[in-house]
Protein backbone atom coordinates (compact mmCIF):
# COMPACT_ATOMS: atom_id res chain seq x y z
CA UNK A 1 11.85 4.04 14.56
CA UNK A 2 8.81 1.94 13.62
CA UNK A 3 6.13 3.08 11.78
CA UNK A 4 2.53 2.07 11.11
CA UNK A 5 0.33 2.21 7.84
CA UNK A 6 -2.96 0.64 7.06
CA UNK A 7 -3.10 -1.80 4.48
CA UNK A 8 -6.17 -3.92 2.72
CA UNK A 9 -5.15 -7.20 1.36
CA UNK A 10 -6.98 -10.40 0.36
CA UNK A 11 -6.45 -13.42 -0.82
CA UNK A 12 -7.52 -14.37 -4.73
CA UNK A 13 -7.00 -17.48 -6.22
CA UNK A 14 -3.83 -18.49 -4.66
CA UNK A 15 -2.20 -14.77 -4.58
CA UNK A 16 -2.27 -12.22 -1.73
CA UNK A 17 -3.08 -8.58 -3.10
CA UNK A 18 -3.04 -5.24 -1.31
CA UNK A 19 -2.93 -1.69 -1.23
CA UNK A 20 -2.05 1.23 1.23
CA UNK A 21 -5.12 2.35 2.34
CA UNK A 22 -3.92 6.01 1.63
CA UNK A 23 -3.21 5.05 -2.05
CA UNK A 24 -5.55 2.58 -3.44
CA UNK A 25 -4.56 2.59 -7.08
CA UNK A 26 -0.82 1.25 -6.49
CA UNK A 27 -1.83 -2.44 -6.18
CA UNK A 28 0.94 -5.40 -5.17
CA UNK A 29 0.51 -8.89 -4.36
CA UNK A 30 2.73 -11.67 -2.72
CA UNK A 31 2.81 -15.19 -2.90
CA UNK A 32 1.97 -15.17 1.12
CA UNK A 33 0.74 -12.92 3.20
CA UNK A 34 4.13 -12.53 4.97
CA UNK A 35 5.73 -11.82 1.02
CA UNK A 36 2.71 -9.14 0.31
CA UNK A 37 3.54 -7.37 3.39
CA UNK A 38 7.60 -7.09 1.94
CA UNK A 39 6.21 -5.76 -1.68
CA UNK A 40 3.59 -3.07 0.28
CA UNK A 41 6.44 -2.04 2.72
CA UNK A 42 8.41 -1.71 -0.96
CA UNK A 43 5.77 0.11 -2.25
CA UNK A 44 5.40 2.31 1.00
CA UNK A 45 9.11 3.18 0.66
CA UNK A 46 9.16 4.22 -3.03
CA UNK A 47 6.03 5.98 -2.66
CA UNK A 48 7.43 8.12 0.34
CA UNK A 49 10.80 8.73 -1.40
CA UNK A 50 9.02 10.60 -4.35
CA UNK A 51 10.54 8.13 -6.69
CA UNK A 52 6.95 7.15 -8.71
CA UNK A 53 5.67 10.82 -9.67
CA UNK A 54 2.12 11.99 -9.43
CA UNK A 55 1.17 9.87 -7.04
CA UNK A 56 -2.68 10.05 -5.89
CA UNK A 57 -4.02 9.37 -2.54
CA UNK A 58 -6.92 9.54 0.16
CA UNK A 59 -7.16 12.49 2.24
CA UNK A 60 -9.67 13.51 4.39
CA UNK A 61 -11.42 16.95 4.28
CA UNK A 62 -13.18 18.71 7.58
CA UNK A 63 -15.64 21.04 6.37
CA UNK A 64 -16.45 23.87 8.99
């Protein structure tokens, strides 16, 4: 099954950096786009599996 996150990246002298949009503070970068987009899905993984502990991320909050 395929899944879909947003990610930000950008290229910076000669590197490509990102982040999951959800988690903004766990940074990677790549020496292409196509290698950023292996380190994020990395990331995504570890990040999912509980594996890096107190993880913080964006969440929205609906006030009634």
């Amino acid at each position: 099954m395929n899944q879909s996150v947003k990610i930000v990246v950008w290229e910076e002298d000669n590197a490509w950096l990102g982040y999951l949009q959800e988690h903004p503070d766990y940074w990677t970068q790549g020496k292409s786009l196509k290698d950023l987009k292996k380190h994020l899905t990395d990331l995504y993984l570890d990040i999912s599996s509980g594996e890096i502990p107190g993880i913080r991320r964006i969440e929205e909050l609906v006030i009634s």
